[in-house]
N, C-alpha and C. Protein backbone atom coordinates (compact mmCIF):
# COMPACT_ATOMS: atom_id res chain seq x y z
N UNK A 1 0.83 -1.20 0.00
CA UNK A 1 0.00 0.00 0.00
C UNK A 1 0.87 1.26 0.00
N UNK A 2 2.05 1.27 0.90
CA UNK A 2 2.87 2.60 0.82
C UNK A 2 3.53 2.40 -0.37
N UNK A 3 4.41 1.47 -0.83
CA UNK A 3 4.27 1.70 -2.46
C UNK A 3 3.93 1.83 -3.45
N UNK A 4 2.65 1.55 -3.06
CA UNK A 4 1.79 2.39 -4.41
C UNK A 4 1.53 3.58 -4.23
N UNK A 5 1.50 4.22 -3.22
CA UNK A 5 1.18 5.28 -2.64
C UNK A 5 2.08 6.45 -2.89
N UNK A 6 3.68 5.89 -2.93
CA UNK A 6 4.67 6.13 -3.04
C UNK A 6 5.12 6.60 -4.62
N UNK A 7 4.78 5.37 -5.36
CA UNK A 7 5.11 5.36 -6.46
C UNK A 7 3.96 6.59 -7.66
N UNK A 8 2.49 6.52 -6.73
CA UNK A 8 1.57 7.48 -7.13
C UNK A 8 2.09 9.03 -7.62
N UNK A 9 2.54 9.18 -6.27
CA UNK A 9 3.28 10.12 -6.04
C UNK A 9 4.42 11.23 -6.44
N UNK A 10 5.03 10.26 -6.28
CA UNK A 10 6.51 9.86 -7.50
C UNK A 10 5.96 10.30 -9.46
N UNK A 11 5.24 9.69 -9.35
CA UNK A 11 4.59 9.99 -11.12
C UNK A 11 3.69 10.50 -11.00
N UNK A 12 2.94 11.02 -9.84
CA UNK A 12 2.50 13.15 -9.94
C UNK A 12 3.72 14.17 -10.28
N UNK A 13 4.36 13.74 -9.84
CA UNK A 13 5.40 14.82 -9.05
C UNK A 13 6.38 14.71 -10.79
N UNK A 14 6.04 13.07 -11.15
CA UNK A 14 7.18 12.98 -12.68
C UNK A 14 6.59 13.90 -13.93
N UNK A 15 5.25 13.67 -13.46
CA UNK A 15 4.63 14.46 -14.53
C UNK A 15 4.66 15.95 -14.86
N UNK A 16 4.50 16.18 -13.26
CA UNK A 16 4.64 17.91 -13.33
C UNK A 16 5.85 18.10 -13.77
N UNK A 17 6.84 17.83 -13.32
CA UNK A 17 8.55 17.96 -13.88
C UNK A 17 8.70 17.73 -15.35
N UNK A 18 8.38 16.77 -15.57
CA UNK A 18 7.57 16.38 -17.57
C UNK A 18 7.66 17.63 -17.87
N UNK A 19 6.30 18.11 -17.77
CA UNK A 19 5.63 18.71 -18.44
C UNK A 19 5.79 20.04 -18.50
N UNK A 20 6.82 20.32 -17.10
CA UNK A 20 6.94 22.01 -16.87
C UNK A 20 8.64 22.16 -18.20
N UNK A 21 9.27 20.76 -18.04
CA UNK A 21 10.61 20.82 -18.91
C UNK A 21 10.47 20.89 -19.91
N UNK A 22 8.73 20.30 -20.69
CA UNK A 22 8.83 20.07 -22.29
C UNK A 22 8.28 21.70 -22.83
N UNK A 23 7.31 22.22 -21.50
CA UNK A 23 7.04 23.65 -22.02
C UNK A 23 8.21 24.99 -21.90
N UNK A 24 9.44 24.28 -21.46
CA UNK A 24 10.77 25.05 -20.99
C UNK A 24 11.14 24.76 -22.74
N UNK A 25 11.66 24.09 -22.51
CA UNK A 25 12.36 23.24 -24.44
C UNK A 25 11.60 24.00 -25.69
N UNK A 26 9.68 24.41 -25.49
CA UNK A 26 8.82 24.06 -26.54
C UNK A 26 9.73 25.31 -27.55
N UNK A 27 10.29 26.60 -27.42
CA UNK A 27 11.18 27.16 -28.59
C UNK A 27 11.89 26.59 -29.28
N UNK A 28 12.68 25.49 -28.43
CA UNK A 28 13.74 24.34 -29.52
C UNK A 28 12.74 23.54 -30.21
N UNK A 29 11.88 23.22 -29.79
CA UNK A 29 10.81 22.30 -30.53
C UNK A 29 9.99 22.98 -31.51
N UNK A 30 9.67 23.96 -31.31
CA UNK A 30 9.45 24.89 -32.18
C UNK A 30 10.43 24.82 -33.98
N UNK A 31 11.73 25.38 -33.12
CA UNK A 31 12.77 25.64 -34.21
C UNK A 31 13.20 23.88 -35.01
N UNK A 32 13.00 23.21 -34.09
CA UNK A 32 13.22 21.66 -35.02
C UNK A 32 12.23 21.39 -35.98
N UNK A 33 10.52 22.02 -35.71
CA UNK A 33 9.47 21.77 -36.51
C UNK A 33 9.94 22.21 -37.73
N UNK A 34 10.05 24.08 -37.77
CA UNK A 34 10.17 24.84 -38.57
C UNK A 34 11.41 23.91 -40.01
N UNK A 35 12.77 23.37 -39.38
CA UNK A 35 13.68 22.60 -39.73
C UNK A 35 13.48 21.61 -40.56
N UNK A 36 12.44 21.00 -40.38
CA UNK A 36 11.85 19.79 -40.96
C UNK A 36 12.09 18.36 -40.14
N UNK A 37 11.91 18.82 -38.94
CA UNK A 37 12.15 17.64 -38.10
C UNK A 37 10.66 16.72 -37.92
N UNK A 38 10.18 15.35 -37.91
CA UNK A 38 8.81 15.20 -37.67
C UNK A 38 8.90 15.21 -36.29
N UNK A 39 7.38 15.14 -35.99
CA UNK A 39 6.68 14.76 -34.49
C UNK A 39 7.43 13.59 -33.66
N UNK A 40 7.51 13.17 -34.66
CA UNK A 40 8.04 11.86 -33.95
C UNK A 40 9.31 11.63 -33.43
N UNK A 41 10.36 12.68 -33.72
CA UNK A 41 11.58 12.61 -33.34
C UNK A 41 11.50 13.79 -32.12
N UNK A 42 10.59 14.77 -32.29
CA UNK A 42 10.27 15.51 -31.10
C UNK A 42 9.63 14.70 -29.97
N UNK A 43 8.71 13.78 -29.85
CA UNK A 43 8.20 13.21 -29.28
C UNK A 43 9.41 12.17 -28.63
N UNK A 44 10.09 11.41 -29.39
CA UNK A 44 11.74 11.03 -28.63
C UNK A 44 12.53 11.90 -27.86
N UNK A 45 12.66 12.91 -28.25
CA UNK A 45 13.57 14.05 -26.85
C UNK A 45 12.31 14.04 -25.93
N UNK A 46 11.40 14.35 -26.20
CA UNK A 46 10.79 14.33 -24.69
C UNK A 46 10.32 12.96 -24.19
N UNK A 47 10.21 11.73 -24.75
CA UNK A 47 10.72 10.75 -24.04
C UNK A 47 11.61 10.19 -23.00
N UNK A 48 12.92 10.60 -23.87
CA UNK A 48 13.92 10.76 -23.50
C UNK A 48 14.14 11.53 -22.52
N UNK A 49 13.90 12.53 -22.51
CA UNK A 49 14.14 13.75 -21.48
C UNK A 49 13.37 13.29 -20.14
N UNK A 50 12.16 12.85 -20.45
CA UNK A 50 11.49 12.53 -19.19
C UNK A 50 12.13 11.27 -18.57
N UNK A 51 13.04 10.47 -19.25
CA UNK A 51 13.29 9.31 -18.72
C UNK A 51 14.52 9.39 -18.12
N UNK A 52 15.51 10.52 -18.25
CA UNK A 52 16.62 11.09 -17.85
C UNK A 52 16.62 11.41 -16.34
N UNK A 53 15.21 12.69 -16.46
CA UNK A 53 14.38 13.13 -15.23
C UNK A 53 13.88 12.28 -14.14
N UNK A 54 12.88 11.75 -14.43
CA UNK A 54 12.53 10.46 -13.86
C UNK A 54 13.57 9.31 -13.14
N UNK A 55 14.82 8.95 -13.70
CA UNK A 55 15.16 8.08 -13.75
C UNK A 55 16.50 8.63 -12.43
N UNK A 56 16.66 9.42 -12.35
CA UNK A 56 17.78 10.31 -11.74
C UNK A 56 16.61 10.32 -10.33
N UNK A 57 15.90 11.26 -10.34
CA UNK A 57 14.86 11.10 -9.78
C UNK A 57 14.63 10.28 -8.36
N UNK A 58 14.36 9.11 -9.17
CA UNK A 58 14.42 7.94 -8.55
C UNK A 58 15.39 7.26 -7.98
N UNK A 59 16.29 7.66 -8.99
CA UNK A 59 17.67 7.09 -7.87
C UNK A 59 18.10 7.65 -6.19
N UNK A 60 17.97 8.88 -6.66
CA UNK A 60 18.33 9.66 -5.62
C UNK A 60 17.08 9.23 -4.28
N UNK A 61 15.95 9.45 -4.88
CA UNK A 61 15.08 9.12 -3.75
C UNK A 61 15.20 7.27 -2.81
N UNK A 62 15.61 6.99 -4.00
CA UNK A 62 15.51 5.43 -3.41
C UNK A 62 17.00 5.19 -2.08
N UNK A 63 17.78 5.98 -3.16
CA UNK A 63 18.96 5.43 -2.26
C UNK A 63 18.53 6.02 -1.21
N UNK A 64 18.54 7.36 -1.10
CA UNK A 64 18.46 8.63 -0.22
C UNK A 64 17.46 8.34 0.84
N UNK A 65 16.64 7.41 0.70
CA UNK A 65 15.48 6.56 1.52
C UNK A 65 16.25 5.90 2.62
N UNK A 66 16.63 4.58 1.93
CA UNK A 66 17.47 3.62 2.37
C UNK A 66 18.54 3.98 3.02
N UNK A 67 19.03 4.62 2.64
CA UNK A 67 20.31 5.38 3.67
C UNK A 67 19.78 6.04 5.19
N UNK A 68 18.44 6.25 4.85
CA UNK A 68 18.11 7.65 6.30
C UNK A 68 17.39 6.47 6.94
N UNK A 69 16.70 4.88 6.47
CA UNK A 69 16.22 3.86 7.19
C UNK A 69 17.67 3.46 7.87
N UNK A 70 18.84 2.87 7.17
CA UNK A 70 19.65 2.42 7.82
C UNK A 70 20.36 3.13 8.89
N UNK A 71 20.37 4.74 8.63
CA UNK A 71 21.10 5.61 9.89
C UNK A 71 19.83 5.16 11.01
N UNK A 72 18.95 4.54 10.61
CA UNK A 72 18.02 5.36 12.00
C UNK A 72 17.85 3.52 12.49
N UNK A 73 17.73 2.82 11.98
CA UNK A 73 17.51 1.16 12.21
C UNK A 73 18.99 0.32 12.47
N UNK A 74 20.38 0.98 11.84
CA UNK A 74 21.69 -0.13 12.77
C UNK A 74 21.83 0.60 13.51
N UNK A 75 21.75 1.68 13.96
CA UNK A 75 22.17 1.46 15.69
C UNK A 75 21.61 0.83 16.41
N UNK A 76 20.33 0.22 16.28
CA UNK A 76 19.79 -0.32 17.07
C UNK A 76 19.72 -1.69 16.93
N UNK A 77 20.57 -2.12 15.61
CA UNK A 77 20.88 -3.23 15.53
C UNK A 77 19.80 -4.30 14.72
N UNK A 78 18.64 -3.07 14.29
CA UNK A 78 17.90 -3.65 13.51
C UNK A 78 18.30 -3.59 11.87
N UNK A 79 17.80 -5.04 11.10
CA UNK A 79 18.95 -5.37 9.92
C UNK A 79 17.34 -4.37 9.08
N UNK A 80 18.17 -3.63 8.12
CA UNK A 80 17.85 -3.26 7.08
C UNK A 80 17.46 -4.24 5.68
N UNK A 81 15.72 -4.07 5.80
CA UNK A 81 15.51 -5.21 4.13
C UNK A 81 14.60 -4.32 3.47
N UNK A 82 15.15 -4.13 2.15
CA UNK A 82 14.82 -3.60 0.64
C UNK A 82 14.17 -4.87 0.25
N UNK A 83 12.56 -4.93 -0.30
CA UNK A 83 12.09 -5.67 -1.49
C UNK A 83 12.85 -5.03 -2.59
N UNK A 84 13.68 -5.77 -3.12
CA UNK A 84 14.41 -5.43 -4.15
C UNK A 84 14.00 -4.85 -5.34
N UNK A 85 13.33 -6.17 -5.86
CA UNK A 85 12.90 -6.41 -7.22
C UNK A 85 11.27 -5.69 -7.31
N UNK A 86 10.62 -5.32 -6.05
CA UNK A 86 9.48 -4.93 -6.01
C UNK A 86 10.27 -2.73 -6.08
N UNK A 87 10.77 -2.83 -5.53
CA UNK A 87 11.55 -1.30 -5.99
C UNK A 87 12.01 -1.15 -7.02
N UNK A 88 12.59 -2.03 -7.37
CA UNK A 88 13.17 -1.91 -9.09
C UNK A 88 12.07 -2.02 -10.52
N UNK A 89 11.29 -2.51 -9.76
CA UNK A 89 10.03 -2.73 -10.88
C UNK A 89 8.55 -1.57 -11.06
N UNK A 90 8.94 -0.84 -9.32
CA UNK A 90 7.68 0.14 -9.57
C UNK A 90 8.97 1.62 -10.28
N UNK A 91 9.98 1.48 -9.51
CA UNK A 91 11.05 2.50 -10.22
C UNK A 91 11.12 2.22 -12.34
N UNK A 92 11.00 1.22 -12.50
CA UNK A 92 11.10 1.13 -14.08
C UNK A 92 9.51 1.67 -14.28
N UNK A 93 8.50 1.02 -14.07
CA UNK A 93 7.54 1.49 -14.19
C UNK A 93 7.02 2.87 -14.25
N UNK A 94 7.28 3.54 -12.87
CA UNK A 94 7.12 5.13 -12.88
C UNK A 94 7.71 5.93 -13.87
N UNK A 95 9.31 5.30 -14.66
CA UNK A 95 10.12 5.51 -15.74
C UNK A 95 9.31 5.23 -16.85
N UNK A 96 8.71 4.42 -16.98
CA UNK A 96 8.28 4.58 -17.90
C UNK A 96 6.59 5.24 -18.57
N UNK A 97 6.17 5.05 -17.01
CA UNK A 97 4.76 5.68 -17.96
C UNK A 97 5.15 7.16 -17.88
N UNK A 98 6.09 7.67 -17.07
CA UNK A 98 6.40 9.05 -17.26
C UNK A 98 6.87 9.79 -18.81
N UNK A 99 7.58 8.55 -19.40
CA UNK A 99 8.33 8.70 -20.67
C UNK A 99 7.29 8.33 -21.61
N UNK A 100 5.94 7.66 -21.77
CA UNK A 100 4.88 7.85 -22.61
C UNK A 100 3.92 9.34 -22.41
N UNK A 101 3.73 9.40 -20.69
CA UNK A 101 3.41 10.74 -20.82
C UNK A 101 4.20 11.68 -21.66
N UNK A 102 5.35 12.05 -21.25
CA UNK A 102 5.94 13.11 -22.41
C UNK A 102 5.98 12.75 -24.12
N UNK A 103 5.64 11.77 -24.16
CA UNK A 103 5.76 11.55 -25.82
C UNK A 103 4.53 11.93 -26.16
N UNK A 104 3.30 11.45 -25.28
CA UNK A 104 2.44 11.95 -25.73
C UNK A 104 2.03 13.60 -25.37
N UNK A 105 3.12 14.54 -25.21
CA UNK A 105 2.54 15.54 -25.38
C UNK A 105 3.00 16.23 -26.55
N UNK A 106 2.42 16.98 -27.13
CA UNK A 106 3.14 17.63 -28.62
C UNK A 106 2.72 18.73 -28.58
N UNK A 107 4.52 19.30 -28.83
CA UNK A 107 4.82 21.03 -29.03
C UNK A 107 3.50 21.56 -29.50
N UNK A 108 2.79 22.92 -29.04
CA UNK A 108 1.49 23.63 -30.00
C UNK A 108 2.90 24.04 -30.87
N UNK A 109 1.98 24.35 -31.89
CA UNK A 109 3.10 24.48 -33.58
C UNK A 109 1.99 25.90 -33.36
N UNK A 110 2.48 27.05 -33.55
CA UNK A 110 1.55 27.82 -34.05
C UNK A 110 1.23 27.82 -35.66
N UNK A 111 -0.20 28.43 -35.54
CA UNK A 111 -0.77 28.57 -37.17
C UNK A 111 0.11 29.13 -38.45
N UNK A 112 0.72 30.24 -37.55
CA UNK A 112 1.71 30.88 -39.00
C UNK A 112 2.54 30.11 -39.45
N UNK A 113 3.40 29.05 -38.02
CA UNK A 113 4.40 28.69 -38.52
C UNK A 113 4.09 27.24 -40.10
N UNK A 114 3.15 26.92 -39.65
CA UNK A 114 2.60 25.89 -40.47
C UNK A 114 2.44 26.17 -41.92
N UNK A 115 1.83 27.46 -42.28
CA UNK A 115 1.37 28.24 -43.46
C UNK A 115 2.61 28.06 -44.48
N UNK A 116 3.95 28.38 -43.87
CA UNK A 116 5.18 28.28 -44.36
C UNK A 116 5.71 27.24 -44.58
């Protein structure tokens, strides 16, 4: 339950970061349209980008977790246990629906630029 809760969380928080970076970028995305770049290779940088984000993200939080359980649980001699593979799997996960969210968002192209 706290990992889903966790992981909820985690990909609120991925999304807003998404979405505030792809509307930071949208001038380069802009200037790649104009270029003759398709959607679809724009839609890869912000894949990409979100999975960079995300993925860093997560590291930091996971370790950065585990580290402040173990300062506070060996002194007392209690052993520290990570579900491993259940962290590694909601961490790929949150990676990745974060990285379909950003693909599926696409640069607004304004009207003029299109005309051209």
């Amino acid at each position: 339950m706290t990992l889903t809760t966790g992981g909820a969380i985690a990909l609120l928080s991925a999304m807003t970061a998404v979405g505030s970076s792809a509307q930071e970028i949208r001038a380069r995305m802009l200037l790649l349209r104009v270029v003759g770049f398709a959607g679809g290779i724009q839609r890869r940088i912000l894949a990409a980008q979100a999975a960079v984000i995300v993925g860093l993200a997560m590291l930091i939080g996971v370790l950065g977790g585990w580290l402040v359980a173990g300062s506070q649980l060996w002194p007392q001699g209690i052993e520290v246990s990570m579900p491993w593979p259940t962290t590694v799997a909601t961490a790929l996960g949150v990676i990745g629906l974060s990285s379909a969210f950003a693909a599926a968002l696409r640069p607004h192209v304004d009207s003029r630029l299109r005309e051209r």
